[in-house]
N, C-alpha and C. Protein backbone atom coordinates (compact mmCIF):
# COMPACT_ATOMS: atom_id res chain seq x y z
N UNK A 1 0.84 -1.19 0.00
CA UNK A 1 0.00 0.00 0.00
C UNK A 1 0.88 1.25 0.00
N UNK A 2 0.40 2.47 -0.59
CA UNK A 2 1.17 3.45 -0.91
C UNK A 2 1.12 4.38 0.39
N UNK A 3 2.13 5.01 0.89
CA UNK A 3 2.30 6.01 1.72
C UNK A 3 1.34 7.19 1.53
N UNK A 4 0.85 7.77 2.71
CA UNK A 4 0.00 8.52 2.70
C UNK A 4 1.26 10.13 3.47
N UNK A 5 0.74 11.18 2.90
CA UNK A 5 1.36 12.23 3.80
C UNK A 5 0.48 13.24 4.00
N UNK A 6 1.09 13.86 4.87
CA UNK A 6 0.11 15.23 5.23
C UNK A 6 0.98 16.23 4.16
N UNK A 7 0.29 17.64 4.30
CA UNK A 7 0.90 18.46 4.33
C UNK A 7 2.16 19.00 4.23
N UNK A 8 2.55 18.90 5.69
CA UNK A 8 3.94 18.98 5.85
C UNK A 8 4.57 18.16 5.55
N UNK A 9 4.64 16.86 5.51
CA UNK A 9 5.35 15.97 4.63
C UNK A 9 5.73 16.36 3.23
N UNK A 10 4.75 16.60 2.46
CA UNK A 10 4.69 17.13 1.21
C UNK A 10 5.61 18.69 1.14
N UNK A 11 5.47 19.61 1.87
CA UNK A 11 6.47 20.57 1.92
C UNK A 11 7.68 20.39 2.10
N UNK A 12 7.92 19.21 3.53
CA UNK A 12 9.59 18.93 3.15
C UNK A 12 9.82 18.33 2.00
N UNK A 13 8.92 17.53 1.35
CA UNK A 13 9.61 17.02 -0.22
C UNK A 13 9.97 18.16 -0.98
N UNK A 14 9.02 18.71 -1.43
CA UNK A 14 8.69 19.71 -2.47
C UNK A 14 9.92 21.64 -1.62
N UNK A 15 10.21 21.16 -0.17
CA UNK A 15 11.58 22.23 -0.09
C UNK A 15 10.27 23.32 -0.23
N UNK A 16 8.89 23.63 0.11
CA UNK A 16 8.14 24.72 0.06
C UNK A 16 7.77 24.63 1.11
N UNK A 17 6.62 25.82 1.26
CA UNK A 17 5.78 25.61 2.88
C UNK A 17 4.75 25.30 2.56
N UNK A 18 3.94 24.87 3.45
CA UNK A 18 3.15 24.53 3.67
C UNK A 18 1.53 24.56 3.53
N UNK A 19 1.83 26.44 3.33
CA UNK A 19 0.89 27.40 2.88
C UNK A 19 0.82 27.25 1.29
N UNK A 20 2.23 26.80 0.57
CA UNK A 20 1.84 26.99 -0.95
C UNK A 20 1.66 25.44 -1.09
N UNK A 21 1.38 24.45 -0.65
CA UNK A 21 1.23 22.61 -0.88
C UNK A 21 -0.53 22.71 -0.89
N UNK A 22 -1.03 23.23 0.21
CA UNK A 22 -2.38 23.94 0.48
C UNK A 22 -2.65 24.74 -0.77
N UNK A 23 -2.15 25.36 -0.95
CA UNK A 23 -2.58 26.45 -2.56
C UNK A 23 -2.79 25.63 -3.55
N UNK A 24 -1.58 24.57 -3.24
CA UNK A 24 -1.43 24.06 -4.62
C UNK A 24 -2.86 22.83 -4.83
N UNK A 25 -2.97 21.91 -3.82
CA UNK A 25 -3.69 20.91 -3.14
C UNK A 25 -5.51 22.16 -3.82
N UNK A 26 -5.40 22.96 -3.33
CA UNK A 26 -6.77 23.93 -3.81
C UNK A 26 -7.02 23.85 -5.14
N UNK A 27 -5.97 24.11 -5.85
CA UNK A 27 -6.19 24.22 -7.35
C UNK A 27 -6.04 23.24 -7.92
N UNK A 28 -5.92 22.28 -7.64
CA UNK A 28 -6.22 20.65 -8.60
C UNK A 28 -4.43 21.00 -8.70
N UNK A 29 -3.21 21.54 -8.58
CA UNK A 29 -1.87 21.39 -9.42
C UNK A 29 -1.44 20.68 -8.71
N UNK A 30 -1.76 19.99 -7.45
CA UNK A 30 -0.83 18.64 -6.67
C UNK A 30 -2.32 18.09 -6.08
N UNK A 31 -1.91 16.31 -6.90
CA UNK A 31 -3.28 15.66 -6.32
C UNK A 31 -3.34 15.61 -4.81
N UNK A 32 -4.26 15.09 -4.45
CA UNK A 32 -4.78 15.05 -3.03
C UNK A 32 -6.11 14.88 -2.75
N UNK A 33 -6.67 14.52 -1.65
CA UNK A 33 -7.66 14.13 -1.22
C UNK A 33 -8.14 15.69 0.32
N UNK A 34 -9.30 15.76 0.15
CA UNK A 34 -9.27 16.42 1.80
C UNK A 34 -10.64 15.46 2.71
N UNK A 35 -9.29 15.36 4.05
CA UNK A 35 -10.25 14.47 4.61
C UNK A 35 -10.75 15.32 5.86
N UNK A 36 -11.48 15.47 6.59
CA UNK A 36 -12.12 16.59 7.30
C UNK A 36 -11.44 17.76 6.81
N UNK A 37 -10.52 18.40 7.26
CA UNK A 37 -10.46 19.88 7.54
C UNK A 37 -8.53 19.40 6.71
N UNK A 38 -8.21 18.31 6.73
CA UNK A 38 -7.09 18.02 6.47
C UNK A 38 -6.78 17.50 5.11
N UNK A 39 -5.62 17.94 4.53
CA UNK A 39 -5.35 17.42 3.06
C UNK A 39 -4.39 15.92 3.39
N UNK A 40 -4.17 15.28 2.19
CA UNK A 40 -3.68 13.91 2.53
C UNK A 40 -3.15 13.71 1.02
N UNK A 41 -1.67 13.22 0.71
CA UNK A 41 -1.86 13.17 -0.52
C UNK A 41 -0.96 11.65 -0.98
N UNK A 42 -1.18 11.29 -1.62
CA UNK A 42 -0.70 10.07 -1.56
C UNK A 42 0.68 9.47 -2.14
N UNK A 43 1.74 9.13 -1.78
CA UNK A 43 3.12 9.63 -2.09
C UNK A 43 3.17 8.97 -3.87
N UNK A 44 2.54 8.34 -4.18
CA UNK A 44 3.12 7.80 -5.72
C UNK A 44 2.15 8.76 -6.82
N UNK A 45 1.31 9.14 -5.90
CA UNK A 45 0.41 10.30 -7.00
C UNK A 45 1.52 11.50 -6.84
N UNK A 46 2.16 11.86 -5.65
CA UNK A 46 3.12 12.95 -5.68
C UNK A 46 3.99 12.66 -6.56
N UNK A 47 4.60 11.70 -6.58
CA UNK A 47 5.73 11.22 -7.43
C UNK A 47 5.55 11.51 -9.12
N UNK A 48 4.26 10.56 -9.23
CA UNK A 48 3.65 10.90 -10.53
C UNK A 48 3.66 12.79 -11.40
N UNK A 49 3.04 13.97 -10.32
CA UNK A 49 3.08 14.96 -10.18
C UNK A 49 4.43 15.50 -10.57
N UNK A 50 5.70 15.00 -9.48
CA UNK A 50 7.17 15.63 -9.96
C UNK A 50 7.88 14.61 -11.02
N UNK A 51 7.11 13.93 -11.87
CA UNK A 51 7.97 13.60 -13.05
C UNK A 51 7.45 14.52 -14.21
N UNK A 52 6.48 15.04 -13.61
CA UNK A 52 5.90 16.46 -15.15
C UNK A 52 5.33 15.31 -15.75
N UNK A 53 4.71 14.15 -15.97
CA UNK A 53 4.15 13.60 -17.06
C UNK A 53 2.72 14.33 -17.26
N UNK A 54 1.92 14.83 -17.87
CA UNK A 54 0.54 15.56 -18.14
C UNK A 54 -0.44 15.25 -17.74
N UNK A 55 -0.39 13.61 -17.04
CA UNK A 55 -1.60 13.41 -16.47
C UNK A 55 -1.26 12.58 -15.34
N UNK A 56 -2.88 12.46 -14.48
CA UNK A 56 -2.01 11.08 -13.43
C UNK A 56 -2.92 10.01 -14.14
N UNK A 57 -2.73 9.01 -13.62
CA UNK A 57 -2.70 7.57 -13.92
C UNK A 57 -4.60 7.55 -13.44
N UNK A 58 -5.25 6.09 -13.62
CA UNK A 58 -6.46 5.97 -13.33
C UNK A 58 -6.52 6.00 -11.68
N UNK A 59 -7.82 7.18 -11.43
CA UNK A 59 -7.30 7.07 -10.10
C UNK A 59 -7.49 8.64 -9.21
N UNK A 60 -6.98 9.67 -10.23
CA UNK A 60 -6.45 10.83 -9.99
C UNK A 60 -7.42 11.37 -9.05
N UNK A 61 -6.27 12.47 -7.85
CA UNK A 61 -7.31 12.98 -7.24
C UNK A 61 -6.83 14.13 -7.02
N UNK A 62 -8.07 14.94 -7.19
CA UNK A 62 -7.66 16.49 -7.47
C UNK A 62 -8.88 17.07 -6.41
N UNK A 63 -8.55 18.28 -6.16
CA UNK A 63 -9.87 18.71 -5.11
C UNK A 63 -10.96 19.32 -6.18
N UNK A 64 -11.98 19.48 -5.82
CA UNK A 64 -13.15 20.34 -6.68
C UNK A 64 -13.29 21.29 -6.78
N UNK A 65 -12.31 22.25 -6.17
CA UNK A 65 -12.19 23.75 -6.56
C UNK A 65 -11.04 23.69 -7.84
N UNK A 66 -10.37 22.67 -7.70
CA UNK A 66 -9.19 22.49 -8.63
C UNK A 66 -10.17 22.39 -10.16
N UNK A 67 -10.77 21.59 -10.20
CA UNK A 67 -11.65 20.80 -11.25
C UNK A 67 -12.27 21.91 -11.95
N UNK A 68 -13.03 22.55 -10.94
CA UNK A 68 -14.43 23.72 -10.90
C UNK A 68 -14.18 24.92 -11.46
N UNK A 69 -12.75 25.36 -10.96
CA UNK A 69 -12.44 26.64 -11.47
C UNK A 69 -12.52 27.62 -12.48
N UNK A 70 -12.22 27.01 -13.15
CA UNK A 70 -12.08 27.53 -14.90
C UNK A 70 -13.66 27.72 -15.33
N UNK A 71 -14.95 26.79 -14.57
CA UNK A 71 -15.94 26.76 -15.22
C UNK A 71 -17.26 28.11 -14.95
N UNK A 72 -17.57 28.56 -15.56
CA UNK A 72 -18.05 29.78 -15.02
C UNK A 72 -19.25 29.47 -14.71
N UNK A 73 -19.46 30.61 -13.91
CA UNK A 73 -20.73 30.04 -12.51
C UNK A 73 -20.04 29.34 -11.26
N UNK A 74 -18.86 29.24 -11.76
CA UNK A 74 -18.80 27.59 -10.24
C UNK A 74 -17.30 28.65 -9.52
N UNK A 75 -17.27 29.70 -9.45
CA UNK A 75 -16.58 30.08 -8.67
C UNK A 75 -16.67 29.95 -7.14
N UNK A 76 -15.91 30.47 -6.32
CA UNK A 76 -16.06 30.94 -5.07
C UNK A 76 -17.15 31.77 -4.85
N UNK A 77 -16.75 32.94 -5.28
CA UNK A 77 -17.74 33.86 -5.25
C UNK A 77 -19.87 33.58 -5.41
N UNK A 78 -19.73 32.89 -6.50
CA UNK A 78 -21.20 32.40 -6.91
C UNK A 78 -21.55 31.94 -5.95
N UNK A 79 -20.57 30.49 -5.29
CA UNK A 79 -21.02 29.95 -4.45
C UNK A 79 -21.40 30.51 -3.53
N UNK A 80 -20.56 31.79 -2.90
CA UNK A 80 -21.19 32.16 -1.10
C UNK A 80 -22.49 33.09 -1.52
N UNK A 81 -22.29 33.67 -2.89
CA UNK A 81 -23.56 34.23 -2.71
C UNK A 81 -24.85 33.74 -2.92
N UNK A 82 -24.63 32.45 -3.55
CA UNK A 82 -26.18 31.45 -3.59
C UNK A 82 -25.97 30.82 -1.80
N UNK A 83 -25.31 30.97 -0.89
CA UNK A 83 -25.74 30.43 0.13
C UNK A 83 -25.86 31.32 1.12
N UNK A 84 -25.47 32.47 1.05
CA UNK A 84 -26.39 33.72 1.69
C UNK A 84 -27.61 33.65 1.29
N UNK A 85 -27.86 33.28 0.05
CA UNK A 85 -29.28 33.63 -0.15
C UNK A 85 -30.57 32.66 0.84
N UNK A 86 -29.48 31.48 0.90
CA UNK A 86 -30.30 29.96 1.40
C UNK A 86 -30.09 30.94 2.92
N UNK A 87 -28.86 31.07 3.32
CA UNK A 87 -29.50 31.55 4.83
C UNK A 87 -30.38 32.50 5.35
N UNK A 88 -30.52 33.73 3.91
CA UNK A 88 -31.24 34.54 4.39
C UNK A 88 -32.56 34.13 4.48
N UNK A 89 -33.55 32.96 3.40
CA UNK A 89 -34.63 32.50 3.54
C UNK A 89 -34.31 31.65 4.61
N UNK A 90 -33.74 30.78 5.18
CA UNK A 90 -33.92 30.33 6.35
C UNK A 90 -34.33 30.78 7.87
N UNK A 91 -33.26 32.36 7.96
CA UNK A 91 -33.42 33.19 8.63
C UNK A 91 -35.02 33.66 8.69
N UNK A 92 -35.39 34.04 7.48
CA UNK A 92 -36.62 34.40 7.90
C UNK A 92 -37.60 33.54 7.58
N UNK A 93 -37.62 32.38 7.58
CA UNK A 93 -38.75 31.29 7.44
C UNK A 93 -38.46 31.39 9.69
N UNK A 94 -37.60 31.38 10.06
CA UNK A 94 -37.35 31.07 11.55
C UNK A 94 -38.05 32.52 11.97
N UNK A 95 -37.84 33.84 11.46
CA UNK A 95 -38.52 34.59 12.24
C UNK A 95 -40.26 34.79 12.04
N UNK A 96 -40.36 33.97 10.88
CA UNK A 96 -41.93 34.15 10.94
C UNK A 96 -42.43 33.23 11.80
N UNK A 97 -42.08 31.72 11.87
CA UNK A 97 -42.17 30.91 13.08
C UNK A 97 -42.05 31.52 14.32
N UNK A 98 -41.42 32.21 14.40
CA UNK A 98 -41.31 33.03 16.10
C UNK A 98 -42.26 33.86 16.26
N UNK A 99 -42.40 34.72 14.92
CA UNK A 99 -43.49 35.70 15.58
C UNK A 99 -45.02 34.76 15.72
N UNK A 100 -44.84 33.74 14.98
CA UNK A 100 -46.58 33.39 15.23
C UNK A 100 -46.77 32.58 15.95
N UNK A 101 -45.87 32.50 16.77
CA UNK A 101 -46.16 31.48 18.03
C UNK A 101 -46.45 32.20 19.72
């Protein structure tokens, strides 16, 4: 089974910090997985990554902002503002419940 690393693992390979493995891990340019709140990336997909070949193998894992990016509509931005919108009807579906009780 293939070695798994965090983060920082991946920065001492790659001689960067930690903050740009995370950047990179965001934008689909170093595969990876995120598992709660944590990235994880798997050392032969890294490997794959620093030989420059153009793709990874069957398998690949890239995050969904990586994927998403380029596609319009599917930014960041779109996103928080279609879910303000969900909280603001939530918000007030809860204050009409309050007042009529």
């Amino acid at each position: 089974m293939a070695r798994i690393l965090t983060v920082e693992q991946v920065a001492e390979k790659l001689q960067v910090k930690p903050l740009t493995v995370r950047e990179y891990l965001r934008k689909g340019k170093i595969p990876g997985r995120k598992l709660g709140r944590a990235w994880r990336v798997v050392e032969t997909d890294l490997e794959w990554f620093l030989s420059g070949k153009p793709s990874m193998p069957t398998g690949e894992r890239i995050s969904a902002l990586g994927i998403c990016a380029d596609i319009p509509g599917f930014g960041m931005e779109e996103f928080l503002k279609e879910k303000r919108k969900e909280v603001e009807l939530e918000e007030a579906k809860l204050r009409r419940a309050a007042g009529s009780a």
